[in-house]
PDB file of N, CA and C in Angstrom:
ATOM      1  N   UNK A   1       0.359  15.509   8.712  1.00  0.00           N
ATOM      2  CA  UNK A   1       0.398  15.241   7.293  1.00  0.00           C
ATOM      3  C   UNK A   1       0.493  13.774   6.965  1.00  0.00           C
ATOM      4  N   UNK A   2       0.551  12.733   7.540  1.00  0.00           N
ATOM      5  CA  UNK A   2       0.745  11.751   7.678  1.00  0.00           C
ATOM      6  C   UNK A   2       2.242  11.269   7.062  1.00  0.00           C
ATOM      7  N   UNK A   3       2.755  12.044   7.203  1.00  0.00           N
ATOM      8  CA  UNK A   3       4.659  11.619   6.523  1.00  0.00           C
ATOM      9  C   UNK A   3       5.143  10.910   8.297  1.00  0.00           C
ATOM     10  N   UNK A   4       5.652   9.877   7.856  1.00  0.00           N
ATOM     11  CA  UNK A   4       6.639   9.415   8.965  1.00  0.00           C
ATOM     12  C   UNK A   4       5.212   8.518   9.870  1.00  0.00           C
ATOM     13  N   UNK A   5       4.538   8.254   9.351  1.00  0.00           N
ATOM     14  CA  UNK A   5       3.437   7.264   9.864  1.00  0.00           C
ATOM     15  C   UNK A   5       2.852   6.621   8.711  1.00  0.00           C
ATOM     16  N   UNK A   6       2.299   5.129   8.825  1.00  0.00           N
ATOM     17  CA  UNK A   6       1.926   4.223   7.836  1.00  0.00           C
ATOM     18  C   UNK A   6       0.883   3.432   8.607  1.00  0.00           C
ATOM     19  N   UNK A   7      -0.179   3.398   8.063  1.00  0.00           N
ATOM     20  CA  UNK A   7      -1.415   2.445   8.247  1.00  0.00           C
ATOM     21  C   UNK A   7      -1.033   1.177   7.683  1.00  0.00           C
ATOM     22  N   UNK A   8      -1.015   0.351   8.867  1.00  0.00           N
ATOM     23  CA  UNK A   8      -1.268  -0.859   8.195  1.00  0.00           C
ATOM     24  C   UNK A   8      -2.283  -1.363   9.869  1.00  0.00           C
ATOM     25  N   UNK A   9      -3.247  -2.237   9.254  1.00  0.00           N
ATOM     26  CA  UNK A   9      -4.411  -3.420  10.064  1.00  0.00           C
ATOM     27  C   UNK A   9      -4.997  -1.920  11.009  1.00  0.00           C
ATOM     28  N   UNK A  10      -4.972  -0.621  10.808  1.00  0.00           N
ATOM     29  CA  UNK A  10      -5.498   0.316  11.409  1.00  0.00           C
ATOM     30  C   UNK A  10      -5.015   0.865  12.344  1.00  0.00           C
ATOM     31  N   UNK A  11      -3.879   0.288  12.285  1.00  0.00           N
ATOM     32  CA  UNK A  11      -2.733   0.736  13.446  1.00  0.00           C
ATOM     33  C   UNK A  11      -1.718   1.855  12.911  1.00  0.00           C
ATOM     34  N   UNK A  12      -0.923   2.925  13.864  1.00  0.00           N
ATOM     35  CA  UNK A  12      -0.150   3.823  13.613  1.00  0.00           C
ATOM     36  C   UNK A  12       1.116   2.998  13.662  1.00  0.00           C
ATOM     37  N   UNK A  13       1.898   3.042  12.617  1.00  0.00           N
ATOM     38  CA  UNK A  13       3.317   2.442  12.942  1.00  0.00           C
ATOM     39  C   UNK A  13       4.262   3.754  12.863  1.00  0.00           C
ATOM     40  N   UNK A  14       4.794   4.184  14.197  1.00  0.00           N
ATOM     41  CA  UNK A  14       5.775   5.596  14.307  1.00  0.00           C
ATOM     42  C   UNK A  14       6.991   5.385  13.315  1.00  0.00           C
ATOM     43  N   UNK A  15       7.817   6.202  12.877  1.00  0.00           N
ATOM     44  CA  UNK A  15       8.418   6.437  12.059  1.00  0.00           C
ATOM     45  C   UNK A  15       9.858   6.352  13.023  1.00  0.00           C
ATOM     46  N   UNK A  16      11.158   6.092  12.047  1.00  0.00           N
ATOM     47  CA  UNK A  16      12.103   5.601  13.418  1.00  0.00           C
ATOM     48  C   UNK A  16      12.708   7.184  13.436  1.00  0.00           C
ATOM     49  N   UNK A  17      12.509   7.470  15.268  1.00  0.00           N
ATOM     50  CA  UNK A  17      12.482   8.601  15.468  1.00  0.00           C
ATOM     51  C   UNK A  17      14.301   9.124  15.182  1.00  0.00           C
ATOM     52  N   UNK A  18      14.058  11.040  15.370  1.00  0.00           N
ATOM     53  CA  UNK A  18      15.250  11.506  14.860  1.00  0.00           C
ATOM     54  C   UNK A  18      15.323  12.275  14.034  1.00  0.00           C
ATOM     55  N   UNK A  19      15.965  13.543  13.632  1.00  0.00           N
ATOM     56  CA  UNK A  19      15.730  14.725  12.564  1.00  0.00           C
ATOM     57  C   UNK A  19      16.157  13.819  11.515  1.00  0.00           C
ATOM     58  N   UNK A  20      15.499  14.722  10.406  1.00  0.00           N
ATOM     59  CA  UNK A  20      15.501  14.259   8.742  1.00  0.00           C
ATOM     60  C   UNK A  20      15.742  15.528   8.100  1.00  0.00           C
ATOM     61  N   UNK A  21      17.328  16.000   8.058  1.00  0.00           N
ATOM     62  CA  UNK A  21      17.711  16.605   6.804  1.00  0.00           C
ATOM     63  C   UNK A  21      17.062  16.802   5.460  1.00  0.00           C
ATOM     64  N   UNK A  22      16.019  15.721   5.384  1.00  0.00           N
ATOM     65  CA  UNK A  22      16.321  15.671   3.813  1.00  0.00           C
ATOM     66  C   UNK A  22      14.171  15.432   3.658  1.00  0.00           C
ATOM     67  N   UNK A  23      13.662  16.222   2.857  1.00  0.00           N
ATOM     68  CA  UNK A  23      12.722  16.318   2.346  1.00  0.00           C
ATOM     69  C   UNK A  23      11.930  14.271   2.103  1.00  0.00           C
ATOM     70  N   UNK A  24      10.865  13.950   2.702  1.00  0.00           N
ATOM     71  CA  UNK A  24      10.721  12.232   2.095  1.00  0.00           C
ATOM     72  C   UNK A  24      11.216  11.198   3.075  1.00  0.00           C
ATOM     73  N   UNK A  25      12.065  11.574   4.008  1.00  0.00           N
ATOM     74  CA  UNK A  25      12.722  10.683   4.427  1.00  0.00           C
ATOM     75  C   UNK A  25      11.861  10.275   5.428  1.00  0.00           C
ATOM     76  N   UNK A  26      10.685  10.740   6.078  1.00  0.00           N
ATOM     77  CA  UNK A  26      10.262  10.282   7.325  1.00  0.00           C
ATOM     78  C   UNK A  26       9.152   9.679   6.653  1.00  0.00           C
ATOM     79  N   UNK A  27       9.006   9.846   5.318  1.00  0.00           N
ATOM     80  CA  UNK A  27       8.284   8.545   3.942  1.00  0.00           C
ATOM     81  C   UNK A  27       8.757   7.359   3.596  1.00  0.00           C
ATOM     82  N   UNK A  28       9.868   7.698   3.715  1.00  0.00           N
ATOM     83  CA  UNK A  28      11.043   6.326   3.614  1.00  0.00           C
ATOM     84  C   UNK A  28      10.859   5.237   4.979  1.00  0.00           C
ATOM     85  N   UNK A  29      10.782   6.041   5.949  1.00  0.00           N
ATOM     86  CA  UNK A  29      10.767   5.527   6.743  1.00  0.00           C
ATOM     87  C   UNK A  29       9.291   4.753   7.301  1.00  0.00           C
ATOM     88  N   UNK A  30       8.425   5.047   7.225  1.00  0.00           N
ATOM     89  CA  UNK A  30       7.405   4.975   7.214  1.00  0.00           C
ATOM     90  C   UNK A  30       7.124   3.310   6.259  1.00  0.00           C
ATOM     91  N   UNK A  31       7.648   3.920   5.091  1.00  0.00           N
ATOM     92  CA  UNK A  31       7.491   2.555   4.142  1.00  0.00           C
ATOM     93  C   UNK A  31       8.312   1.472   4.693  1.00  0.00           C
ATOM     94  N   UNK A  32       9.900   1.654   5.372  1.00  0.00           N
ATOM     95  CA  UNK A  32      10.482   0.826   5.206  1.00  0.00           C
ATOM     96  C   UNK A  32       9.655  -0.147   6.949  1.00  0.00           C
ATOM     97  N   UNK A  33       9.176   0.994   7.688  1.00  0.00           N
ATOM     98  CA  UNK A  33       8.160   0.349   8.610  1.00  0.00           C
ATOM     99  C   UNK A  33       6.868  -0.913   8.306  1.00  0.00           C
ATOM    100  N   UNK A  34       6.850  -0.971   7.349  1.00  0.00           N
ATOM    101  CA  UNK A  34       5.925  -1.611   6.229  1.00  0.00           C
ATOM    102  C   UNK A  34       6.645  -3.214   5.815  1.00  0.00           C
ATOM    103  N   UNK A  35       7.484  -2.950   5.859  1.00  0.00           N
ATOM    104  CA  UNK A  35       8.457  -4.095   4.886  1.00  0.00           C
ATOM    105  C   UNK A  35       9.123  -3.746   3.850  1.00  0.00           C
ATOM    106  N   UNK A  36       8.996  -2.555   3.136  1.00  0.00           N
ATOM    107  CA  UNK A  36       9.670  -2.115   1.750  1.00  0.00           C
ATOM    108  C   UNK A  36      11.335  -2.088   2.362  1.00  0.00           C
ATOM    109  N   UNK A  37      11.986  -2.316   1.204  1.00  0.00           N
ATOM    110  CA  UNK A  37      13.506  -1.959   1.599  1.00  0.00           C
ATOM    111  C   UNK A  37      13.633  -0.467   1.044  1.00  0.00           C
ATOM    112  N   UNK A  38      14.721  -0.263   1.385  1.00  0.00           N
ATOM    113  CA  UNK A  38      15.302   1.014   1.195  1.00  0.00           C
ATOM    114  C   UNK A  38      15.267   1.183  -0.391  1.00  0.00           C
ATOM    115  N   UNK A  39      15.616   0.800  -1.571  1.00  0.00           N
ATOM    116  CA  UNK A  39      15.283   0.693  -2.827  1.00  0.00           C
ATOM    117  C   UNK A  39      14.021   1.002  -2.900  1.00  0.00           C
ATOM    118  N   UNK A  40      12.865  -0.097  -2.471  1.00  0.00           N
ATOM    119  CA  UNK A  40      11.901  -0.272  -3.142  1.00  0.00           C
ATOM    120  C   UNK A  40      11.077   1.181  -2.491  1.00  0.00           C
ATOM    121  N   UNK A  41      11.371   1.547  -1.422  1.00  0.00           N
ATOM    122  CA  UNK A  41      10.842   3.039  -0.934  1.00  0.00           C
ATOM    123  C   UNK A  41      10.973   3.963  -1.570  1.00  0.00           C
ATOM    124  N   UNK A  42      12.438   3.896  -1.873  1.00  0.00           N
ATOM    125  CA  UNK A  42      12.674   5.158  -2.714  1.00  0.00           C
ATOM    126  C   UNK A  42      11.785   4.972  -4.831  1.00  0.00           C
ATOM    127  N   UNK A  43      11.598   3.917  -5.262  1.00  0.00           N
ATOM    128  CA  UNK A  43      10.803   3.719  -6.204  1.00  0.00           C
ATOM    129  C   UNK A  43      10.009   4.321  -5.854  1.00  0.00           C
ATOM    130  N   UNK A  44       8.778   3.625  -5.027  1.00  0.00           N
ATOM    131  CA  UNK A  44       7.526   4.206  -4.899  1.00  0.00           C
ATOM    132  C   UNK A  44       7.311   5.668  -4.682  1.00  0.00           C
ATOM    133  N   UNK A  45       8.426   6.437  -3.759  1.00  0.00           N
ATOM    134  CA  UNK A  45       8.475   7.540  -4.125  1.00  0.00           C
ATOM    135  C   UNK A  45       8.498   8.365  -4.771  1.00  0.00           C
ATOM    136  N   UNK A  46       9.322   7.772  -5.893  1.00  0.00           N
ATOM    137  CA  UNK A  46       9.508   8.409  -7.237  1.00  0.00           C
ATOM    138  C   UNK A  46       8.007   8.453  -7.926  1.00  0.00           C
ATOM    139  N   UNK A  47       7.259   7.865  -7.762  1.00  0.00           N
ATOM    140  CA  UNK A  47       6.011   7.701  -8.409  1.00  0.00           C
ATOM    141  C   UNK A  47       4.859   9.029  -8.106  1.00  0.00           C
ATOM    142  N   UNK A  48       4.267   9.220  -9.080  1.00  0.00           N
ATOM    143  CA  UNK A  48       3.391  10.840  -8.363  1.00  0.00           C
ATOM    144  C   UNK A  48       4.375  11.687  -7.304  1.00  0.00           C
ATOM    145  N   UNK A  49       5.501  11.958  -7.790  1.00  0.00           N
ATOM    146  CA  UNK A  49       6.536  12.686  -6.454  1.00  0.00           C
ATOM    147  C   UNK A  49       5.634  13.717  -6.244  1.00  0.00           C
ATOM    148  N   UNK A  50       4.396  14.292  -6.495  1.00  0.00           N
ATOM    149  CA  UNK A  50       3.943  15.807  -6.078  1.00  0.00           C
ATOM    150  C   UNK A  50       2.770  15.189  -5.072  1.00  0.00           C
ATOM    151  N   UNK A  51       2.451  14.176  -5.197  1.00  0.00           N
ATOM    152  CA  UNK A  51       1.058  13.420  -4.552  1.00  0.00           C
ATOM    153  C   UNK A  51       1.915  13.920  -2.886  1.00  0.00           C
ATOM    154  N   UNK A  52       0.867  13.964  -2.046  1.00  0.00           N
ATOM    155  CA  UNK A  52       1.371  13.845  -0.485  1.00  0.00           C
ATOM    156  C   UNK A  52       1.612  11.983   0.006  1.00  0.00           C
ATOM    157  N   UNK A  53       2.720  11.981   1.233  1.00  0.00           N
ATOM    158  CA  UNK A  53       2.801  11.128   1.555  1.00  0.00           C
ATOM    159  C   UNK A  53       1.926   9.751   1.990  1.00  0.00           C
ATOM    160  N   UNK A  54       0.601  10.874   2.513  1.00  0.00           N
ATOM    161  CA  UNK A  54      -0.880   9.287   3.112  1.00  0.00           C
ATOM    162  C   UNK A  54      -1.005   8.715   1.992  1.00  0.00           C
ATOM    163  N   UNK A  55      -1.244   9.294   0.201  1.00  0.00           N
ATOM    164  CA  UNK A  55      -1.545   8.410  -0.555  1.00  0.00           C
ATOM    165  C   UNK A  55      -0.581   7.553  -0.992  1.00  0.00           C
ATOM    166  N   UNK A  56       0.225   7.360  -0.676  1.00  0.00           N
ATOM    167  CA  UNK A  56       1.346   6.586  -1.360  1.00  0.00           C
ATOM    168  C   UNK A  56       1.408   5.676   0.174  1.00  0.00           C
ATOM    169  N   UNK A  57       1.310   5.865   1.108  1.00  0.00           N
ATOM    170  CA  UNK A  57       1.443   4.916   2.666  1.00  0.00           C
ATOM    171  C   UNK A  57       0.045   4.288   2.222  1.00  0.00           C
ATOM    172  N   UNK A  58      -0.992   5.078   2.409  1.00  0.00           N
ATOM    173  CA  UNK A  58      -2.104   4.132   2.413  1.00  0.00           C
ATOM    174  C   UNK A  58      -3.007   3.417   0.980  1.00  0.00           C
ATOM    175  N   UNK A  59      -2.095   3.513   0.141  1.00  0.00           N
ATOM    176  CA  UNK A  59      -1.955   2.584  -1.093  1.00  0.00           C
ATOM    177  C   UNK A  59      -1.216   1.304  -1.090  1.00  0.00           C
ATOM    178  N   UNK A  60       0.094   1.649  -0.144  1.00  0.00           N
ATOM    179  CA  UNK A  60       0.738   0.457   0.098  1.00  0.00           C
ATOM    180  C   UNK A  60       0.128  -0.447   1.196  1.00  0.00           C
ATOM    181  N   UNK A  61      -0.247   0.172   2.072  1.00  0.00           N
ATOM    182  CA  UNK A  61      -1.252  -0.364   3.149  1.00  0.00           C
ATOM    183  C   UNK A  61      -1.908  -1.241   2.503  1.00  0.00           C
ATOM    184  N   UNK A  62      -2.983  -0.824   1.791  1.00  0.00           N
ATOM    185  CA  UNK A  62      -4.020  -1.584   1.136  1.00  0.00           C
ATOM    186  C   UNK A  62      -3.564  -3.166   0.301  1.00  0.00           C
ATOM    187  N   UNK A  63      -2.417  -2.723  -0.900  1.00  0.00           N
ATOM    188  CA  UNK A  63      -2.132  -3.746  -1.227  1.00  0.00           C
ATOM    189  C   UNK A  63      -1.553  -5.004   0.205  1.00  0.00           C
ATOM    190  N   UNK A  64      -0.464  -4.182   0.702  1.00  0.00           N
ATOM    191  CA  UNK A  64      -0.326  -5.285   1.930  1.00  0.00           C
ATOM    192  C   UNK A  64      -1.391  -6.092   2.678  1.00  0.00           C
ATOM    193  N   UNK A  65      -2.015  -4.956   2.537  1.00  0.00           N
ATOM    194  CA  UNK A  65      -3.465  -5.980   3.330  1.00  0.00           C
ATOM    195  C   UNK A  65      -3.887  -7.119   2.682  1.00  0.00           C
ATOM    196  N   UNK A  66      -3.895  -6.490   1.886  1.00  0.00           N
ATOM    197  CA  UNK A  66      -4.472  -7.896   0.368  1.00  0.00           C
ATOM    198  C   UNK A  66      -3.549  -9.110   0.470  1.00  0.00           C
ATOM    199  N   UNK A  67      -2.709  -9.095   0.972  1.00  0.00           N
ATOM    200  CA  UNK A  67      -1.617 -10.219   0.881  1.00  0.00           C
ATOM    201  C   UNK A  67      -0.292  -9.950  -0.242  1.00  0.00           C
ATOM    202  N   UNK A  68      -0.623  -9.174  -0.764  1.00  0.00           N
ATOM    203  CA  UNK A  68       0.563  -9.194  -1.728  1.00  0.00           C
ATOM    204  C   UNK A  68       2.228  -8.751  -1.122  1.00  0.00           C
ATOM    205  N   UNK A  69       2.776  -9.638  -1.665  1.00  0.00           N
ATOM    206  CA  UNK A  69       4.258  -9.029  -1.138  1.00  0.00           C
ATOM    207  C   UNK A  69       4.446  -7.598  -1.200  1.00  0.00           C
ATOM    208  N   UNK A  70       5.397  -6.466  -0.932  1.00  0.00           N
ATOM    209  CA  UNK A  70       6.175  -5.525  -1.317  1.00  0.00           C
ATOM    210  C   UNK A  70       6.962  -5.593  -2.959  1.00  0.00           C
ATOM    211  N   UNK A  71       7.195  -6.766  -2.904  1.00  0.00           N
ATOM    212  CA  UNK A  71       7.565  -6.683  -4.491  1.00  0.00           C
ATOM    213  C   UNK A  71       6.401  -6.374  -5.645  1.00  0.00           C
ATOM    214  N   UNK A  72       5.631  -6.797  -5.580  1.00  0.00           N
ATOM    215  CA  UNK A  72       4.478  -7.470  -6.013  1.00  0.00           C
ATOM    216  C   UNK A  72       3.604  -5.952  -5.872  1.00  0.00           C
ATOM    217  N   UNK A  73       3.254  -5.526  -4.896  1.00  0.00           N
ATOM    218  CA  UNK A  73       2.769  -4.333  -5.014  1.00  0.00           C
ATOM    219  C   UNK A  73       3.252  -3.055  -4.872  1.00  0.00           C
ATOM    220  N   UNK A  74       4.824  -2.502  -5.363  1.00  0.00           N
ATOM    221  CA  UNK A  74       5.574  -1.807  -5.878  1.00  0.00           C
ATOM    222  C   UNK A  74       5.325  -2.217  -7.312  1.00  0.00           C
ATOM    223  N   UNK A  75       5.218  -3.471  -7.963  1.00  0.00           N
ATOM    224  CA  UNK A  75       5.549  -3.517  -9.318  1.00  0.00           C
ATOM    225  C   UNK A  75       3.825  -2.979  -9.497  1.00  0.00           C
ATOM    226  N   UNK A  76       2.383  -3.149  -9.181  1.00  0.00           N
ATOM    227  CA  UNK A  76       1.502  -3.097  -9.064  1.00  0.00           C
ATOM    228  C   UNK A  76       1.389  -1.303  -9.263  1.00  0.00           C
ATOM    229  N   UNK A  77       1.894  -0.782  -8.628  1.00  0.00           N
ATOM    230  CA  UNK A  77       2.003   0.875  -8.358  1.00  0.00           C
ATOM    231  C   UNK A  77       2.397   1.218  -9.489  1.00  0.00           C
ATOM    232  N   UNK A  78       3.780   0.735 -10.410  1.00  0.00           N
ATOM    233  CA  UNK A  78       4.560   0.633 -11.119  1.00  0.00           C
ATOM    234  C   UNK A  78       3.417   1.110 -12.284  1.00  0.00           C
ATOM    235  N   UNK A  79       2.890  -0.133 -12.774  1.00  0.00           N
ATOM    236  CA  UNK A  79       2.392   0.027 -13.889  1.00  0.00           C
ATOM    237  C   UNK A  79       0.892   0.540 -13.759  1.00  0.00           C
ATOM    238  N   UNK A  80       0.073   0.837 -12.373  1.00  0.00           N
ATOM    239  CA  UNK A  80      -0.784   1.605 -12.473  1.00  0.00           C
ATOM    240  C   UNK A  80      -0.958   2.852 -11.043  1.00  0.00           C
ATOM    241  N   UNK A  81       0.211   3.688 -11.562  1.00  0.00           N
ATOM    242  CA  UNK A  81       0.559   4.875 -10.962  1.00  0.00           C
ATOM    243  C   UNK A  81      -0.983   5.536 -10.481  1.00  0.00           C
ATOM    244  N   UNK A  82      -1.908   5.612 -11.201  1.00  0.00           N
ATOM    245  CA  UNK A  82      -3.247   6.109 -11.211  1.00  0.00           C
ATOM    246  C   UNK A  82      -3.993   5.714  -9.850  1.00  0.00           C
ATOM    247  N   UNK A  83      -3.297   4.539  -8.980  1.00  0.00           N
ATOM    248  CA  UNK A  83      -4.383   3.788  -7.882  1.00  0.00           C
ATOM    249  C   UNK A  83      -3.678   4.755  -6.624  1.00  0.00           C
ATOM    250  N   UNK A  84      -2.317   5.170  -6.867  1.00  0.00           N
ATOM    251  CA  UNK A  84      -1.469   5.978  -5.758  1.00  0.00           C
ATOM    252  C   UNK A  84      -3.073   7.537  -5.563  1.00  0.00           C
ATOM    253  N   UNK A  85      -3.822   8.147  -6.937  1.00  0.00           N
ATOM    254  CA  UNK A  85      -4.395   8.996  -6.175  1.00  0.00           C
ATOM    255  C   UNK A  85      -5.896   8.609  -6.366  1.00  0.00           C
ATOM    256  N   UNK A  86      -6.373   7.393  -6.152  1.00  0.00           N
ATOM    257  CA  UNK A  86      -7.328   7.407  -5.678  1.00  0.00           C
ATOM    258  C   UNK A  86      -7.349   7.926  -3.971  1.00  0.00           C
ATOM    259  N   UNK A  87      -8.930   8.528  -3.776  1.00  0.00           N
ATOM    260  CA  UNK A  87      -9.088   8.877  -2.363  1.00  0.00           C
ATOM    261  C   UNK A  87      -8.585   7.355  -1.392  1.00  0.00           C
ATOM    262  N   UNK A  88      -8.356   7.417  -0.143  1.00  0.00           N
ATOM    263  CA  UNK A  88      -8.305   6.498   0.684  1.00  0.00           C
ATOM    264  C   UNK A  88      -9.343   5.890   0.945  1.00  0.00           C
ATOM    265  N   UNK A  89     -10.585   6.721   1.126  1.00  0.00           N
ATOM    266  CA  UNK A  89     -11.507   5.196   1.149  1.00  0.00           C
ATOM    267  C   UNK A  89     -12.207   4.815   0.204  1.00  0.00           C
ATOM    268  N   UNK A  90     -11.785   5.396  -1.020  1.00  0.00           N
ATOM    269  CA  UNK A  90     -12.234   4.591  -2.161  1.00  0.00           C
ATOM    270  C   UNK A  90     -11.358   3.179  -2.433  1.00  0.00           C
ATOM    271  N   UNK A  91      -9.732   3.701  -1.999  1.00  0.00           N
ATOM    272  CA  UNK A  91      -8.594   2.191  -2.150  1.00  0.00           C
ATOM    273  C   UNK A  91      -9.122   1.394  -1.375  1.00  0.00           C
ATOM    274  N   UNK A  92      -9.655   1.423   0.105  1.00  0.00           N
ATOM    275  CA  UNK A  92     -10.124   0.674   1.088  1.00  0.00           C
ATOM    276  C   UNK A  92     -11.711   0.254   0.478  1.00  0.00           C
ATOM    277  N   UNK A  93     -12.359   0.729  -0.044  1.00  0.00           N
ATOM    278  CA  UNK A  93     -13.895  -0.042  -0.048  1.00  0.00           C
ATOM    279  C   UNK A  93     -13.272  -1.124  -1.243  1.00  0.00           C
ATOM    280  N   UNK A  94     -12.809  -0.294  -2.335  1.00  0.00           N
ATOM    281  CA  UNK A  94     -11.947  -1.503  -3.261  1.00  0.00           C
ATOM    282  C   UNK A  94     -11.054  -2.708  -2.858  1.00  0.00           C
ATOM    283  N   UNK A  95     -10.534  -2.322  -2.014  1.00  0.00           N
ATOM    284  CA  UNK A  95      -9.748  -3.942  -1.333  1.00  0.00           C
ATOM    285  C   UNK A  95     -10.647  -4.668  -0.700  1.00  0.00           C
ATOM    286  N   UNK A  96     -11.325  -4.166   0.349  1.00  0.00           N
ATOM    287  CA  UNK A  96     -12.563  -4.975   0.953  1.00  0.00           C
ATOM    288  C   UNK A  96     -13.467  -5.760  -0.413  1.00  0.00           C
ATOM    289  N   UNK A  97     -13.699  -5.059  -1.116  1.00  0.00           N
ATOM    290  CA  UNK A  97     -14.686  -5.715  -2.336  1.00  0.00           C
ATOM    291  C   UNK A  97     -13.613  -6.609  -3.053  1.00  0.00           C
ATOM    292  N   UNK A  98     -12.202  -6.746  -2.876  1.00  0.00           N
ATOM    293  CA  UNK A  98     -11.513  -7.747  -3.592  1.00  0.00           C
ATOM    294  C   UNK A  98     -11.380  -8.822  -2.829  1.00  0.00           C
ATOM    295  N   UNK A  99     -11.551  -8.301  -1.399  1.00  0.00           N
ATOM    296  CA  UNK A  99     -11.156 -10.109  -0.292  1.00  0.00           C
ATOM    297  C   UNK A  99     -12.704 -10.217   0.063  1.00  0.00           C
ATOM    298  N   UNK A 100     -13.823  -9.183  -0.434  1.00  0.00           N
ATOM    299  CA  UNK A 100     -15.539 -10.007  -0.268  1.00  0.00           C
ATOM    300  C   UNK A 100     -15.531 -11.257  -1.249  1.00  0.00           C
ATOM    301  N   UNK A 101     -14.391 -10.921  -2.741  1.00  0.00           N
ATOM    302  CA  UNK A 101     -14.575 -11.976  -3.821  1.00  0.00           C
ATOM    303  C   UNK A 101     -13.568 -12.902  -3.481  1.00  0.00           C
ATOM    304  N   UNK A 102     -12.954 -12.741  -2.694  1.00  0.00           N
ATOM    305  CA  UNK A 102     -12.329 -14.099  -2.184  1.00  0.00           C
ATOM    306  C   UNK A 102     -10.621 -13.834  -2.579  1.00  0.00           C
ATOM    307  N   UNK A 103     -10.013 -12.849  -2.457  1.00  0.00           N
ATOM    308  CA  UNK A 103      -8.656 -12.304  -2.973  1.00  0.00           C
ATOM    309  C   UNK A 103      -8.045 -12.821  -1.650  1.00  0.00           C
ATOM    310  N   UNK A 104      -7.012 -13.547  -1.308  1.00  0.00           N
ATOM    311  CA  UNK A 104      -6.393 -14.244  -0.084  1.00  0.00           C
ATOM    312  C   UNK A 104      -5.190 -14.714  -0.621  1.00  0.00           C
ATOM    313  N   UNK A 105      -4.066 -13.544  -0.104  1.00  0.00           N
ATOM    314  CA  UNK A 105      -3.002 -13.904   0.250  1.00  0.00           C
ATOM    315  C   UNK A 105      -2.197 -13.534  -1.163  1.00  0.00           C
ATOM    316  N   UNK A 106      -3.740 -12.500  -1.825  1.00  0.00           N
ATOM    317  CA  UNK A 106      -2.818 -11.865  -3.475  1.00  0.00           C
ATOM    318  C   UNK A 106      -3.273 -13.101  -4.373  1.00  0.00           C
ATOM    319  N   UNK A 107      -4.109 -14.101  -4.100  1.00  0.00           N
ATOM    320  CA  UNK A 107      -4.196 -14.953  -5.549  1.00  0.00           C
ATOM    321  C   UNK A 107      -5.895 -15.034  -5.199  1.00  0.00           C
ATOM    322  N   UNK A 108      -6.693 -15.616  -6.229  1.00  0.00           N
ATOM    323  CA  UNK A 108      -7.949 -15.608  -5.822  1.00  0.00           C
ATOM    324  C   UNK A 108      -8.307 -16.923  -5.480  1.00  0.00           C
ATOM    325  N   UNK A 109      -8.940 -16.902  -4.691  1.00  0.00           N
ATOM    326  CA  UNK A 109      -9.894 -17.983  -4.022  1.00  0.00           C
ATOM    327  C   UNK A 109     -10.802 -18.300  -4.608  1.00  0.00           C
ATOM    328  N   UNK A 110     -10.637 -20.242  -5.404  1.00  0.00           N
ATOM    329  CA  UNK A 110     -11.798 -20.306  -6.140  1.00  0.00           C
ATOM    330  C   UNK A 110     -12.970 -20.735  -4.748  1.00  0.00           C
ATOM    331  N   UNK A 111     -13.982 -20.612  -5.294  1.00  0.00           N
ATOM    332  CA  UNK A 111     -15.133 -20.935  -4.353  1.00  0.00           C
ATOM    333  C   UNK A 111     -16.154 -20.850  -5.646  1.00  0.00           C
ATOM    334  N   UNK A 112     -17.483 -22.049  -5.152  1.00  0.00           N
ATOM    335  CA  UNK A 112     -18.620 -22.110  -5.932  1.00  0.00           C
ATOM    336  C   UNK A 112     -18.195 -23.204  -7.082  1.00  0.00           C
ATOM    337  N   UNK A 113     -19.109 -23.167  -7.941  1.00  0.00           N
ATOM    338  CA  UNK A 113     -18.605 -23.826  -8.719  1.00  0.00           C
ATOM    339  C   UNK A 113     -18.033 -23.327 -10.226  1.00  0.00           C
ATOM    340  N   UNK A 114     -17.196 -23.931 -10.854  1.00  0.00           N
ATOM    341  CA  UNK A 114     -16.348 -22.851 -11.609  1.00  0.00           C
ATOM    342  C   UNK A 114     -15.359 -22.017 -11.496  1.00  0.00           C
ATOM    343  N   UNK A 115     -14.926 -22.024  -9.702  1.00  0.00           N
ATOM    344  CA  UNK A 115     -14.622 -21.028  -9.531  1.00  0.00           C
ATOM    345  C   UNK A 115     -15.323 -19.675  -9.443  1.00  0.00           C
ATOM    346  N   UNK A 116     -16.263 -19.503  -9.797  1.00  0.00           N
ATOM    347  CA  UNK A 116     -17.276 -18.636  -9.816  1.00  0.00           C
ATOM    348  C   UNK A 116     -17.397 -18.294  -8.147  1.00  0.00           C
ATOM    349  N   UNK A 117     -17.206 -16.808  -7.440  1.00  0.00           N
ATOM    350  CA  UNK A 117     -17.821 -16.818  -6.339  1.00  0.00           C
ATOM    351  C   UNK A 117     -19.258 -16.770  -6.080  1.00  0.00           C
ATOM    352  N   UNK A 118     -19.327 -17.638  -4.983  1.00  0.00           N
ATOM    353  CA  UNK A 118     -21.277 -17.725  -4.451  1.00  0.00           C
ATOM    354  C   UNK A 118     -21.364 -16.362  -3.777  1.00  0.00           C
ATOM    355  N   UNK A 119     -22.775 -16.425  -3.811  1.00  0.00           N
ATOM    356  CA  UNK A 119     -23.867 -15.521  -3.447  1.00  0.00           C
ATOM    357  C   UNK A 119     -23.748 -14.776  -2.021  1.00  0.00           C
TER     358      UNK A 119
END
């Protein structure tokens, strides 16, 4: 189901092993495998709570990839809850098409002139 595993750079990051009492937690864990703290896991959780765990891991994935902090893309989730259920490789062709326009490190890369990206 992908609970208790998180994509990030295409890699499996295991979940820190050990029973989980409690419904989410091997989500928690997963995220906090990521960089999220314990707070900011349990936020994102709260968000689409009926969605399954891959879309909410590999939403955060994506923004991470992009460069954006954990703060930064928790608050991102925040106000557009709607990107948690896009399909996965629709979030992934969309991030790729944000660092083709030059998105590095979460701010944009001017290039060309104007800022305008080239061809």
């Amino acid at each position: 189901r992908g609970a208790g595993r998180a994509l990030l750079a295409g890699r499996a990051l295991p979940a820190v092993p050990g029973s989980c009492p409690r419904r989410g937690c091997g989500e928690v864990a997963a995220l906090r495998a990521m960089g999220f703290s314990q707070e900011q896991a349990r936020r994102l959780l709260a968000l689409q709570p009926r969605l399954g765990p891959e879309h909410r891991e590999a939403a955060a994935a994506q923004l991470l990839l992009l460069g954006l902090s954990t703060e930064a893309a928790l608050a991102l989730l925040e106000r557009s809850p709607a990107l948690l259920r896009l399909p996965t490789e629709r979030l992934r062709e969309r991030a790729e098409e944000l660092r083709r326009l030059g998105l590095d490190g979460g701010r944009a890369a001017l290039g060309g002139a104007g800022g305008t990206p080239g061809p």
